[in-house]
Protein backbone atom coordinates (compact mmCIF):
# COMPACT_ATOMS: atom_id res chain seq x y z
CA UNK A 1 0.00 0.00 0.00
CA UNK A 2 1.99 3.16 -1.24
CA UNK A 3 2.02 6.35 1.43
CA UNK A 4 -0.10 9.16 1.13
CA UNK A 5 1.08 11.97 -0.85
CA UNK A 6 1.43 14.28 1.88
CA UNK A 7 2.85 11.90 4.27
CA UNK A 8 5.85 10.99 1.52
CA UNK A 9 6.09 14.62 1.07
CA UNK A 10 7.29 14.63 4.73
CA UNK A 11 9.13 11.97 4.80
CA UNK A 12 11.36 13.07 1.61
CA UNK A 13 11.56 16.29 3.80
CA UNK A 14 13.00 14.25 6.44
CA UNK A 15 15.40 12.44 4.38
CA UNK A 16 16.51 15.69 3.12
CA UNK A 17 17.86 16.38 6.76
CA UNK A 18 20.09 13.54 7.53
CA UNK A 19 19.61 13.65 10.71
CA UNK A 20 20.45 10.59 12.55
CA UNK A 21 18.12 7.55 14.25
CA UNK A 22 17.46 8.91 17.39
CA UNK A 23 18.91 5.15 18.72
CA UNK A 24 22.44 6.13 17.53
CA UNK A 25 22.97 9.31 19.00
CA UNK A 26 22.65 10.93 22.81
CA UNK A 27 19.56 12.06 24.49
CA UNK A 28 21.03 15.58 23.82
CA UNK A 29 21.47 15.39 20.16
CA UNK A 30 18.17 13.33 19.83
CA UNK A 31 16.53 16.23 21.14
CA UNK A 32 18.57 18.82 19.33
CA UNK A 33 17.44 17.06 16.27
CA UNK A 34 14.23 17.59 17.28
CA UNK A 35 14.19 21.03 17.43
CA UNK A 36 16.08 21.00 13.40
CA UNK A 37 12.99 18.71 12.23
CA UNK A 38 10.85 21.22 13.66
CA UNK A 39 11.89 24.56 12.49
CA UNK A 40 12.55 22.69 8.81
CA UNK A 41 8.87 22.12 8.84
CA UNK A 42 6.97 25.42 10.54
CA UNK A 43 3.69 24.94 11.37
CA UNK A 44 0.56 27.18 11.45
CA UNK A 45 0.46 29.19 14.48
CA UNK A 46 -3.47 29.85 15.10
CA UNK A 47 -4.40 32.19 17.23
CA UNK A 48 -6.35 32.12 20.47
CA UNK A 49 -7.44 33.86 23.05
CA UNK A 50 -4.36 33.52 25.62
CA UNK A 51 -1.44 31.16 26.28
CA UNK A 52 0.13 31.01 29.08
CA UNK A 53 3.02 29.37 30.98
CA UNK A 54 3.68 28.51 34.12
CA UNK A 55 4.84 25.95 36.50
CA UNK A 56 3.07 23.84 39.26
CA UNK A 57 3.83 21.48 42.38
CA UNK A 58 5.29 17.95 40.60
CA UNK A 59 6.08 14.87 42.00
CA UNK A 60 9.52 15.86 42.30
CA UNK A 61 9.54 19.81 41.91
CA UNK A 62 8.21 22.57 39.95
CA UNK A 63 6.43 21.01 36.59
CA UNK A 64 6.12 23.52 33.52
CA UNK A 65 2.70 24.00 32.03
CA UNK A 66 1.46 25.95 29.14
CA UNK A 67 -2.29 26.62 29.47
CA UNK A 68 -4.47 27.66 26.15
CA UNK A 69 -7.53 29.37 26.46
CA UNK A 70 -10.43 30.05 23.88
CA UNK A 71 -11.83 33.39 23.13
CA UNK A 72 -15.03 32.51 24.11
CA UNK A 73 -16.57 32.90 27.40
CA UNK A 74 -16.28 29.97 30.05
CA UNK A 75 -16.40 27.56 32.16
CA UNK A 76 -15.23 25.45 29.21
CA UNK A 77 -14.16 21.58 28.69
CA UNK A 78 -10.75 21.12 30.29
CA UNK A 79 -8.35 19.19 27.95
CA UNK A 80 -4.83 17.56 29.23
CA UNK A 81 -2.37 17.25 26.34
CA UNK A 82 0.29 14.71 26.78
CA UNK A 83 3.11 15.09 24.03
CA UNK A 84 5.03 12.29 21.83
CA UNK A 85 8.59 11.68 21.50
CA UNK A 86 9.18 8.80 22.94
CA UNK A 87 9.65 9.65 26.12
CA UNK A 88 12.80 11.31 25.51
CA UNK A 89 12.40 14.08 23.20
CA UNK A 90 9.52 16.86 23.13
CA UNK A 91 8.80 19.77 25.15
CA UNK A 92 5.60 22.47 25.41
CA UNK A 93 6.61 23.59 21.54
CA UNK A 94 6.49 20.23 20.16
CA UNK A 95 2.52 19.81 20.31
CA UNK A 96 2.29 23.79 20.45
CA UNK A 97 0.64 23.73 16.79
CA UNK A 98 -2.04 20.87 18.19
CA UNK A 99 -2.64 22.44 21.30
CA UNK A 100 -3.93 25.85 19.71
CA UNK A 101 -6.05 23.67 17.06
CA UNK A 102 -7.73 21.60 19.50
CA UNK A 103 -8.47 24.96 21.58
CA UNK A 104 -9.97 26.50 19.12
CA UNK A 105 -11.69 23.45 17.21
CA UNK A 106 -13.01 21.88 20.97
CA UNK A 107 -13.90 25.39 22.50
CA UNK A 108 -11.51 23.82 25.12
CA UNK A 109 -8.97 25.06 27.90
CA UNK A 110 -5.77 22.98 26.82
CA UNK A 111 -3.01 22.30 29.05
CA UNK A 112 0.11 20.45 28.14
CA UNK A 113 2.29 19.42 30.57
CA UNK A 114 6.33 18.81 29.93
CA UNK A 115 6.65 16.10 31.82
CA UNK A 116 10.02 14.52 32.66
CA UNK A 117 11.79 12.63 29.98
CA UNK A 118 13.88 9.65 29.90
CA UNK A 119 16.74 8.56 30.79
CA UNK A 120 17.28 11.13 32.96
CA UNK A 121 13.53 10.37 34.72
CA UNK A 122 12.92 6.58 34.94
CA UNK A 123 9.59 5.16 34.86
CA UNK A 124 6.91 6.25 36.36
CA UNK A 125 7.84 9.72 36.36
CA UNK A 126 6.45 10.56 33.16
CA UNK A 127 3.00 9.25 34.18
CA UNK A 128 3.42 10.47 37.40
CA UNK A 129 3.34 13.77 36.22
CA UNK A 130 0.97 13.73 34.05
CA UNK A 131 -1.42 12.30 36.22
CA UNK A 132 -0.04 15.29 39.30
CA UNK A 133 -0.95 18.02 36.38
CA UNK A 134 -4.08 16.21 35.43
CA UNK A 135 -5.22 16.51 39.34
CA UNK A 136 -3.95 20.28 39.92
CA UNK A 137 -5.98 21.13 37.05
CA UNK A 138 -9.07 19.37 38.04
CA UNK A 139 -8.33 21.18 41.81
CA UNK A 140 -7.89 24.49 39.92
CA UNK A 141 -10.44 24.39 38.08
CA UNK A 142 -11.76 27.92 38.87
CA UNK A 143 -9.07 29.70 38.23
CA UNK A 144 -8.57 27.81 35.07
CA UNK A 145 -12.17 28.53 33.96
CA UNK A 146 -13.28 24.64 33.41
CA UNK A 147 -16.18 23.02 34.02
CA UNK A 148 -14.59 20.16 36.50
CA UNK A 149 -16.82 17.26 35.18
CA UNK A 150 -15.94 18.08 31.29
CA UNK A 151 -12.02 16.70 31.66
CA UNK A 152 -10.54 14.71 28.67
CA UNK A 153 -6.54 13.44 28.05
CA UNK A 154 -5.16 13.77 25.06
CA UNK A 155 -1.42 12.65 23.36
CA UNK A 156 0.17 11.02 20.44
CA UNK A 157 2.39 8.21 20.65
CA UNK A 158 4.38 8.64 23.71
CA UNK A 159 1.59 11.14 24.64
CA UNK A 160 -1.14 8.33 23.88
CA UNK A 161 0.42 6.05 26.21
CA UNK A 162 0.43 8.65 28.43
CA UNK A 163 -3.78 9.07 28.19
CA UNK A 164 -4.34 6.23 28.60
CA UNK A 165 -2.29 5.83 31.67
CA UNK A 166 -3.47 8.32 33.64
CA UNK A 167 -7.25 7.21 32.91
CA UNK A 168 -6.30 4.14 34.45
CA UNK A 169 -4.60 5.79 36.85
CA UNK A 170 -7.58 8.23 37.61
CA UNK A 171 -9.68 4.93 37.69
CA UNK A 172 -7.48 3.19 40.29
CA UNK A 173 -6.76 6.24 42.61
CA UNK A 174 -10.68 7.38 42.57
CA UNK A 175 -10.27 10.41 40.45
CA UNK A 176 -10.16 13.02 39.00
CA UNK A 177 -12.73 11.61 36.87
CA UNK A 178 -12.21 11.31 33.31
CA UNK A 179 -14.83 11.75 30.90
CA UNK A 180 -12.72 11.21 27.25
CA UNK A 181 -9.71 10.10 26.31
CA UNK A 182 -8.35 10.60 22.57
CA UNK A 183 -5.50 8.43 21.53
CA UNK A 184 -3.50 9.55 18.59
CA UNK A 185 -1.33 6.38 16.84
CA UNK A 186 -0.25 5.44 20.65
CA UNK A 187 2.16 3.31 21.37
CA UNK A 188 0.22 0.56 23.14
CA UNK A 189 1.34 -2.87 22.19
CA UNK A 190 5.17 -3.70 21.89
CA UNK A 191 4.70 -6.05 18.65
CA UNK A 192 6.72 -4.71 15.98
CA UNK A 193 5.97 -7.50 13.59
CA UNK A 194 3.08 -6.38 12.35
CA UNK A 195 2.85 -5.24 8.58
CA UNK A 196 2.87 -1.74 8.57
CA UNK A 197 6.01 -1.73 10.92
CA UNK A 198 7.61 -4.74 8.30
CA UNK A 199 6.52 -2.82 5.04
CA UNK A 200 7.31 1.06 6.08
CA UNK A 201 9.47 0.72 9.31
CA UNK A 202 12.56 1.94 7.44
């Protein structure tokens, strides 16, 4: 089954850079070559009605936040935005282009949370986190302008594991309760020998 257009558009963009596997370089350079990929393909920047960042009590210190709010008026949906990467690359600008879309497309508060990467941060930090934001939000809901019993978790790949997670940690710790959880292409099963990885893994 031959790619998409647009997706072997981006991948011939990719190529283009040269950039190495993120398995044979450091941490550092892995997420250096992040930051390349990213300004090499710039993204709409929509607009919307504030962004703000911040940091809030973590697990295991201060955990930086970026909060996106709607024009409209409130109290609207709270969304939690988990990003990709792996687990060892990303930051607040990797899903910055998502987070203003889903704002403005859900009528949503967004917050993404930079959670602690690996290897620096074994697991369960990164959950951890995520869940700790997840709860400060629900307890700050007020201030944040969300309706407390509107509260979905978002992410993609890394960030999908991460959703679905925290749900199940939300389930097993008796809340905050979670009333939607979107999952985009998470990595959720370990089988790589399935045909999409065999025919396009490369």
């Amino acid at each position: 089954m031959p790619l998409h257009p647009q997706v072997e558009a981006f991948r011939k963009k990719r190529v283009a850079l040269n950039l190495a596997p993120n398995s044979q370089v450091s941490p550092e350079q892995a997420r250096e070559n992040s930051r390349v990929w990213r300004a090499a393909i710039p993204a709409d920047q929509e607009s919307v009605g504030e962004i703000t960042d911040r940091t809030i009590p973590g697990p295991a210190g201060d955990l930086p936040i970026r909060i996106y709010r709607p024009t409209t008026q409130g109290p609207h949906p709270l969304v939690m935005l988990f990003h990709g990467g792996g687990w060892l690359i990303g930051d607040l600008d990797h899903e910055d282009p998502s987070s203003r879309r889903m704002c403005n497309q859900v009528d949503a508060v967004v917050v993404s949370v930079d959670y602690r990467l690996a290897p620096e941060t074994r697991f369960p930090g990164a959950p951890e986190d995520c869940y700790a934001a997840t709860v400060w939000a629900v307890e700050h809901a007020d201030e944040l302008g969300v309706d407390a019993s509107n509260v979905a978790v978002t992410g993609t790949s890394a960030g999908g594991n991460l959703t679905a997670v925290v749900a199940q940690m939300a389930r097993d710790r008796g809340g905050p309760n979670i009333k939607h959880q979107v999952l985009f292409c998470p990595v959720i099963d370990y089988d790589f020998d399935r045909p999409s990885y065999q025919e396009h893994g490369d």
